[in-house]
N, C-alpha and C. Protein backbone atom coordinates (compact mmCIF):
# COMPACT_ATOMS: atom_id res chain seq x y z
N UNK A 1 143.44 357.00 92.64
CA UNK A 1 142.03 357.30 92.82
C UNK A 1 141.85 358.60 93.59
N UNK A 2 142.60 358.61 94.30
CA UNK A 2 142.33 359.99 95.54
C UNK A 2 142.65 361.14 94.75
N UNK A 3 143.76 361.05 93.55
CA UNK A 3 143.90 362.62 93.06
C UNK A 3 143.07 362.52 92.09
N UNK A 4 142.51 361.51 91.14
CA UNK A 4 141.24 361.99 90.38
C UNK A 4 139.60 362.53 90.96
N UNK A 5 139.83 362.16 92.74
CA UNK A 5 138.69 362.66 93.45
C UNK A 5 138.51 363.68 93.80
N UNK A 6 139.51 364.02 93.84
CA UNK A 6 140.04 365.36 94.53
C UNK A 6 140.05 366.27 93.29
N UNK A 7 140.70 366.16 91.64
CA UNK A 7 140.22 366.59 90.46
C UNK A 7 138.53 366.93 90.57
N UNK A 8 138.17 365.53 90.77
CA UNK A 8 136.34 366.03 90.19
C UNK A 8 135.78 366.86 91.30
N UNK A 9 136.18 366.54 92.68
CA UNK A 9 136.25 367.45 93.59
C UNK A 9 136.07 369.32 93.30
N UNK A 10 137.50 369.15 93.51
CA UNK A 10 137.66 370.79 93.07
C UNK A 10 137.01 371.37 91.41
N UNK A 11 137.02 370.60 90.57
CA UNK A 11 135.98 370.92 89.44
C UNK A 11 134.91 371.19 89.78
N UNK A 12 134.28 370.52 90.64
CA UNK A 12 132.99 370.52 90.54
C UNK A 12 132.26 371.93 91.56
N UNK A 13 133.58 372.07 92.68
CA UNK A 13 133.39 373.24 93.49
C UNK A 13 133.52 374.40 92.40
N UNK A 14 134.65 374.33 91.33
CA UNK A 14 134.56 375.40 90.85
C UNK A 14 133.04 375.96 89.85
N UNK A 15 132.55 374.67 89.39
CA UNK A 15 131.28 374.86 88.36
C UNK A 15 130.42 375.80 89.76
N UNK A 16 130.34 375.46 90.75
CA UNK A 16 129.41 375.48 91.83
C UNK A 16 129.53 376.88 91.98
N UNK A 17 130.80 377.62 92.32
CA UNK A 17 130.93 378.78 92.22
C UNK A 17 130.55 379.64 91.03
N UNK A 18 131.15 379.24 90.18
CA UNK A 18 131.04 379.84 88.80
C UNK A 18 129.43 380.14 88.57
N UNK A 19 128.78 379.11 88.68
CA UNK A 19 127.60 379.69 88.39
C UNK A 19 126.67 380.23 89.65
N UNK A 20 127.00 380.41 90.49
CA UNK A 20 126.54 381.34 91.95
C UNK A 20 127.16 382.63 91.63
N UNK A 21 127.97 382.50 91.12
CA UNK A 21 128.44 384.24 90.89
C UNK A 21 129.39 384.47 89.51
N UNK A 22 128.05 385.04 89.10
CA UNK A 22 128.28 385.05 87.32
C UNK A 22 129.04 385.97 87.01
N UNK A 23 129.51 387.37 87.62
CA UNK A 23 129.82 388.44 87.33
C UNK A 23 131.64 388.20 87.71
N UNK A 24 132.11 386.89 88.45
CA UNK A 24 133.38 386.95 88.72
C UNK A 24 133.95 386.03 87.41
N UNK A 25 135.32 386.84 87.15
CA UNK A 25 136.17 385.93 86.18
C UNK A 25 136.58 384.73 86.84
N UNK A 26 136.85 383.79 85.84
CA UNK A 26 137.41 382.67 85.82
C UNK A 26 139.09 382.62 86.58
N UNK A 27 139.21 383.78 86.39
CA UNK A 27 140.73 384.14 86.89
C UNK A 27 140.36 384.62 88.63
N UNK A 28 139.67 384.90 88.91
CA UNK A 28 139.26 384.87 90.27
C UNK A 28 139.04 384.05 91.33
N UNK A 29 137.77 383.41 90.18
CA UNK A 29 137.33 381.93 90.94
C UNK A 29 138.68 380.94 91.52
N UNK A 30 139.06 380.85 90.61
CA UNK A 30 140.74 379.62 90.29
C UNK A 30 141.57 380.40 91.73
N UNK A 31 141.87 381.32 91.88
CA UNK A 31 142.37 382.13 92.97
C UNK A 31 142.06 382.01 94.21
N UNK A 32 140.32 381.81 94.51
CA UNK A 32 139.96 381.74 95.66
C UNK A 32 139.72 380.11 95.77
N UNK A 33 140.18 379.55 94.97
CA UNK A 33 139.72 377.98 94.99
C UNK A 33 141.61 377.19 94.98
N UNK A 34 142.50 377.87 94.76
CA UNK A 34 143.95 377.99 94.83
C UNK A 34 143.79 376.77 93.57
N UNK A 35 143.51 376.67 92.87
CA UNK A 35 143.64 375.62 91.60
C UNK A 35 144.00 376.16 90.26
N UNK A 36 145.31 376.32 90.26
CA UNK A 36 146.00 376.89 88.66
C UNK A 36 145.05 376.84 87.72
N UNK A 37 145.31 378.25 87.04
CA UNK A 37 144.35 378.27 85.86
C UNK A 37 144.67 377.17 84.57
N UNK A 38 145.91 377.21 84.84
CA UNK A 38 146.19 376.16 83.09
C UNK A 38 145.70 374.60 83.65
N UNK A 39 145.39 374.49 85.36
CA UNK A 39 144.99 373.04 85.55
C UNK A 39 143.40 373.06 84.99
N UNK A 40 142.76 374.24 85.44
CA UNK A 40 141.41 374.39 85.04
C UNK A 40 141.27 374.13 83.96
N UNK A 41 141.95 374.72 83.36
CA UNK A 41 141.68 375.17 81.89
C UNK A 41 141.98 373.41 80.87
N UNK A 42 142.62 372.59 81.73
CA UNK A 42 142.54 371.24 80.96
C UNK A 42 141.96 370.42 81.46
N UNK A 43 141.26 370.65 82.90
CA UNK A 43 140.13 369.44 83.16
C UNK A 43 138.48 369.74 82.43
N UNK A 44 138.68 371.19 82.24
CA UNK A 44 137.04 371.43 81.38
C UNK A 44 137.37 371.27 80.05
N UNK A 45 138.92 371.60 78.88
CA UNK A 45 138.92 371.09 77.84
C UNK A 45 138.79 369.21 77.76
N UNK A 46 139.32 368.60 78.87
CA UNK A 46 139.32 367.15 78.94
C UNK A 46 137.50 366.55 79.08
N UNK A 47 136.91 367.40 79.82
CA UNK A 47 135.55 367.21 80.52
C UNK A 47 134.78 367.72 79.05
N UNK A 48 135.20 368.68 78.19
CA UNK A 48 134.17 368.76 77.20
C UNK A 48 134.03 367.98 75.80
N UNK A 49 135.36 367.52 76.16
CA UNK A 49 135.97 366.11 74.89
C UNK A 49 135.52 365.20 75.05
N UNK A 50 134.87 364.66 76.14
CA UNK A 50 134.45 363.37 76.56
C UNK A 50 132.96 362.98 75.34
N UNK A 51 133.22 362.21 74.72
CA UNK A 51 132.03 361.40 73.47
C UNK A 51 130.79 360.66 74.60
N UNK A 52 130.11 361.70 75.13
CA UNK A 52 129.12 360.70 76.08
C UNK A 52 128.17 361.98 76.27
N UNK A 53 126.76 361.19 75.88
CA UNK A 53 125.86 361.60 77.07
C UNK A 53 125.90 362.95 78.17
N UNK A 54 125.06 364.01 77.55
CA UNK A 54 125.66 365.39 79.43
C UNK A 54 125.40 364.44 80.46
N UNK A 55 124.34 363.83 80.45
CA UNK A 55 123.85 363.36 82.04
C UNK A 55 124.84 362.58 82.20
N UNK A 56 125.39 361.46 81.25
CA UNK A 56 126.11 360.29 81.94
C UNK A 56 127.67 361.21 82.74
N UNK A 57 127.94 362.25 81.61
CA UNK A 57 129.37 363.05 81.82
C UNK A 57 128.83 363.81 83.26
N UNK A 58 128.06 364.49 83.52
CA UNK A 58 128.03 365.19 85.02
C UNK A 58 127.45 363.68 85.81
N UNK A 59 126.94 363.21 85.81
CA UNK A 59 127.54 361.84 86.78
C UNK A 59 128.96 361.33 87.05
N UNK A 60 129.35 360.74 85.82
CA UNK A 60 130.76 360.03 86.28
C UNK A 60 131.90 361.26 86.28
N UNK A 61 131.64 362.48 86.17
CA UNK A 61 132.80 363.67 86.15
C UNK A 61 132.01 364.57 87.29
N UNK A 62 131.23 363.86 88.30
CA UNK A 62 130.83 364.22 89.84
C UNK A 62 131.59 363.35 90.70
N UNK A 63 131.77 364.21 92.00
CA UNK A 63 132.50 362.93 92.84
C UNK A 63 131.84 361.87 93.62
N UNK A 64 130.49 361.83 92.98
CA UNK A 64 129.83 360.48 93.49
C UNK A 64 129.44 359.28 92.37
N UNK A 65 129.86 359.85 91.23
CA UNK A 65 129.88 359.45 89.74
C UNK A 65 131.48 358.85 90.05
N UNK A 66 132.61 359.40 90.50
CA UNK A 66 134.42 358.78 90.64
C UNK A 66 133.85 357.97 91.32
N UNK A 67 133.41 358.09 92.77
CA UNK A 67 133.51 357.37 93.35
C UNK A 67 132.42 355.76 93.84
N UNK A 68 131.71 356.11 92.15
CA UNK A 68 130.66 355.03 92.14
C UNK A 68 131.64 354.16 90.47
N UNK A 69 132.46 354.73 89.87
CA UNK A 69 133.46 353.91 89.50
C UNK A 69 134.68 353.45 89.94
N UNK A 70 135.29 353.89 90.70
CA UNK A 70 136.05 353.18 91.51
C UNK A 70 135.83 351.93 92.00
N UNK A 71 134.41 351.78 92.56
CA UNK A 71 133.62 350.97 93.25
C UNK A 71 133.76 350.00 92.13
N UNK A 72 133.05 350.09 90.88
CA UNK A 72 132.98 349.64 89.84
C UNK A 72 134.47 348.84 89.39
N UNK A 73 135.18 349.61 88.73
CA UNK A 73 136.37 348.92 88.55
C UNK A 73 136.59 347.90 89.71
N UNK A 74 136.81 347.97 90.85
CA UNK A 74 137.33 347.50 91.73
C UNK A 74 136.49 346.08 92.00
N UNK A 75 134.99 346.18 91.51
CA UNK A 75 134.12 344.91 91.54
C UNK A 75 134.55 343.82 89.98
N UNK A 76 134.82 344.87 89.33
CA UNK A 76 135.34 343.93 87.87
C UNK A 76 136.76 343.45 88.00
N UNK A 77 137.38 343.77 88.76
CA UNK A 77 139.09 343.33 88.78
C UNK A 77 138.81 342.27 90.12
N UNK A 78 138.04 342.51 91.14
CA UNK A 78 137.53 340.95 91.92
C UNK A 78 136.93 339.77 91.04
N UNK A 79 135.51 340.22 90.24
CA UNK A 79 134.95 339.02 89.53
C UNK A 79 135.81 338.65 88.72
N UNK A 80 136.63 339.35 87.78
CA UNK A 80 137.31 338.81 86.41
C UNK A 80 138.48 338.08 86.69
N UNK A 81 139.05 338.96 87.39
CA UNK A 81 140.73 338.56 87.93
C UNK A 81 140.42 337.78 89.47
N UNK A 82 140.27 337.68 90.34
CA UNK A 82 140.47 337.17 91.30
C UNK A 82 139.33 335.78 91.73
N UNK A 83 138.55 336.13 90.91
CA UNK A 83 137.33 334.77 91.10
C UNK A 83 136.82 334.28 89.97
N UNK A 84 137.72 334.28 88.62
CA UNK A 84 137.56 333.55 87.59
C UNK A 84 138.86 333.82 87.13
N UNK A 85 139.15 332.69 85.94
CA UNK A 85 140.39 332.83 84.97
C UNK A 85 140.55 333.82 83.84
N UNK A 86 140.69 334.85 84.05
CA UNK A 86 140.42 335.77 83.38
C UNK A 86 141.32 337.19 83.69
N UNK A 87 142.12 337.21 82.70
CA UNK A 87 143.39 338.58 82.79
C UNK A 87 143.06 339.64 82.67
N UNK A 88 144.11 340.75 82.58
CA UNK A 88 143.86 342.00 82.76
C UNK A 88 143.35 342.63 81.30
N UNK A 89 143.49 342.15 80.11
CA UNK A 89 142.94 342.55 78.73
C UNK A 89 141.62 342.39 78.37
N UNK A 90 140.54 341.50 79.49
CA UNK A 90 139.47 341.14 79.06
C UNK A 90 139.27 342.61 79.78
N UNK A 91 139.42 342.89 81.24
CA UNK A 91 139.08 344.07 81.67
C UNK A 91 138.48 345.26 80.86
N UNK A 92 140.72 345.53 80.06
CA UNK A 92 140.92 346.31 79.36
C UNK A 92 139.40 346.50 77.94
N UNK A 93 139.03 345.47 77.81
CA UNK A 93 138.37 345.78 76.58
C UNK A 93 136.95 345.78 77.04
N UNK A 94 135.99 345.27 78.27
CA UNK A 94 135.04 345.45 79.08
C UNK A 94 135.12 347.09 78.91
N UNK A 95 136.17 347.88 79.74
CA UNK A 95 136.38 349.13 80.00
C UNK A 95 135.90 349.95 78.82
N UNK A 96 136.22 349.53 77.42
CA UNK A 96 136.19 350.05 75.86
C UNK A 96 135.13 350.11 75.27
N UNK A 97 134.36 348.64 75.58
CA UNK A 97 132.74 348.21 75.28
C UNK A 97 131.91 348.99 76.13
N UNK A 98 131.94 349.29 76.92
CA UNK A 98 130.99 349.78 78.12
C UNK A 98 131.27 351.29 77.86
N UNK A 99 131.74 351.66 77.41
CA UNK A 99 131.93 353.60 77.63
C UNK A 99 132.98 354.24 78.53
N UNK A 100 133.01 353.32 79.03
CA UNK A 100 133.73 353.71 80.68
C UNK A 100 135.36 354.36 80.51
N UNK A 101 135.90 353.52 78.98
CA UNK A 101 137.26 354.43 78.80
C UNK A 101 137.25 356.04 78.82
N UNK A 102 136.32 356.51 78.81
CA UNK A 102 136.24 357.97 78.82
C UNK A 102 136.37 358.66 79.90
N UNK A 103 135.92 357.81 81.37
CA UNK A 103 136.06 357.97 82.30
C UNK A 103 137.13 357.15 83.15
N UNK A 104 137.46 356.30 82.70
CA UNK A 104 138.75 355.76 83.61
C UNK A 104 139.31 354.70 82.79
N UNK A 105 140.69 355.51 82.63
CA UNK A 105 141.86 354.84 82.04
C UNK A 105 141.96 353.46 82.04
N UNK A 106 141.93 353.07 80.08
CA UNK A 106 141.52 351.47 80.34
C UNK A 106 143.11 350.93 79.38
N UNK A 107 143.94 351.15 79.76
CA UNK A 107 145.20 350.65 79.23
C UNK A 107 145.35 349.27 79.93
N UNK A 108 146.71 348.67 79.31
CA UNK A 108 146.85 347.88 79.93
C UNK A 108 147.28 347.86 81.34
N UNK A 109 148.47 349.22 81.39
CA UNK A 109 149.44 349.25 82.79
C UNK A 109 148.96 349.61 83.71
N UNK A 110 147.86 350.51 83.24
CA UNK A 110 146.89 351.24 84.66
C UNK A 110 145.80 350.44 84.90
N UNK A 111 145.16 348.97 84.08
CA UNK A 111 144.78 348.49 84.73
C UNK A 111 145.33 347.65 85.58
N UNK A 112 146.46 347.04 85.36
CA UNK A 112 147.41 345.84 85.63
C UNK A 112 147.90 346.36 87.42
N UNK A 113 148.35 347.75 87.48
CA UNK A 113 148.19 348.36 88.79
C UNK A 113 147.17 348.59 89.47
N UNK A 114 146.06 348.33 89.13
CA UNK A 114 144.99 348.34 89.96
C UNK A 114 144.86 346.61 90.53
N UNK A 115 145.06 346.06 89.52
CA UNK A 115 145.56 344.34 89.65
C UNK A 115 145.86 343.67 90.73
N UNK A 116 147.62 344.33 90.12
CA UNK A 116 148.29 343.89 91.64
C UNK A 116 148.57 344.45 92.93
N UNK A 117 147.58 345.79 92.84
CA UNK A 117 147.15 346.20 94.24
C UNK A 117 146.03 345.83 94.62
N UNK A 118 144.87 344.96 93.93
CA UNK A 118 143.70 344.11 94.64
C UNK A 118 144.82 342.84 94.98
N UNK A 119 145.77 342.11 94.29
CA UNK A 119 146.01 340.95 94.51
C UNK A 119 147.01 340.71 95.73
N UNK A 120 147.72 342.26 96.43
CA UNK A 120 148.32 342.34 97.19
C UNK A 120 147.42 342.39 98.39
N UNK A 121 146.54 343.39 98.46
CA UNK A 121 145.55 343.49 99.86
C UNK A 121 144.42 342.10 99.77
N UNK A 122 144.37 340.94 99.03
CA UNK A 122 143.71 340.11 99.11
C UNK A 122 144.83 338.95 99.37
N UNK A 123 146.04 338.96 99.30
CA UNK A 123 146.68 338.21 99.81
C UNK A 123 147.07 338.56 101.52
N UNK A 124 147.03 339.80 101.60
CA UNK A 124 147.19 340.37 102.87
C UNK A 124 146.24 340.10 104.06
N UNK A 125 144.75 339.98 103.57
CA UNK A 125 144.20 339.36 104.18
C UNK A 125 143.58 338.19 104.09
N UNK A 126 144.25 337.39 103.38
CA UNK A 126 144.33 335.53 103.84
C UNK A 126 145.22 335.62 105.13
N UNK A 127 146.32 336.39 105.06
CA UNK A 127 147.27 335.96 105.79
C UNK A 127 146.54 336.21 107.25
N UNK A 128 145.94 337.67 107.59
CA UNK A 128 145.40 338.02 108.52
C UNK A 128 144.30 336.91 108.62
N UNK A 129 143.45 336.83 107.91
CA UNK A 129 142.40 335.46 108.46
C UNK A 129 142.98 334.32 108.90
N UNK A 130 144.13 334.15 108.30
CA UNK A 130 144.61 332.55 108.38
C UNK A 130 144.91 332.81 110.09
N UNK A 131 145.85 333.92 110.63
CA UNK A 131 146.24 333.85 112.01
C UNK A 131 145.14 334.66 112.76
N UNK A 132 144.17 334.94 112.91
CA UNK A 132 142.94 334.37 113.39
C UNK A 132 142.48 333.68 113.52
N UNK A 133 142.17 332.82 112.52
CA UNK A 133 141.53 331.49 112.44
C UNK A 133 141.91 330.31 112.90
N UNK A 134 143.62 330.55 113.36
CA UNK A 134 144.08 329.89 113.91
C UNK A 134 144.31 329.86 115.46
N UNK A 135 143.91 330.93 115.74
CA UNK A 135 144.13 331.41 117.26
C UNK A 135 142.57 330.61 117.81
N UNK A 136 141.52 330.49 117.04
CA UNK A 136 140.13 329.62 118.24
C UNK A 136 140.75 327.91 117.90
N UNK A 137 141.52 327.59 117.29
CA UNK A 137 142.30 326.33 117.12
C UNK A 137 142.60 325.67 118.16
């Protein structure tokens, strides 16, 4: 999550520049922003491929758009997976139905790691509640 924030991040500084100062190349901007041109050059071919909506695409390809899916994913891998019977493929295909594959990788493995890193920090803190809860005992 942190390096796709940090992606829409620095994208979005660069649009910011770019159009504050029209007269500088693209080869400039990338320079004073230290972000390789061939990286540029495939997050705006990736950002203009996207099959969606401009408004929905400068939302979720803003970093309050990442970081209002993150949020998102992270509420669907609690309800689906952790508080109903329900695996990582229903996710996967939620992710497909909804649009959202365009914006965050709806495979199986990259959801399945988002998985068992909710199912690790939610086991982590049973354990922490449990020895609390046991200490007013």
């Amino acid at each position: 999550m942190k390096k796709r924030l940090q992606t829409t991040e620095d994208l979005s500084m660069f649009e910011i520049v770019m159009e504050n100062n029209p007269l500088d190349s693209q080869r400039e901007i990338v320079e004073k922003l230290g972000i390789p041109r061939s990286t540029l050059r495939h997050w705006l071919k990736r950002k203009n491929a996207i099959d969606a909506a401009p408004e929905v695409i400068e939302f979720f390809e803003s970093p309050v758009g990442t970081a209002f899916l993150h949020r998102l994913v992270l509420g669907v891998h609690f309800s689906f997976s952790l508080c109903s019977p329900c695996g990582i493929r229903p996710i996967c295909l939620y992710l497909e139905l909804t649009g959202l594959n365009h914006f965050v990788a709806s495979s199986y493995g990259s959801q399945q790691k988002v998985s068992v890193a909710m199912e690790d920090e939610a086991s982590a803190f049973a354990v922490q509640e449990e020895v609390w809860l046991s200490e007013g005992m």
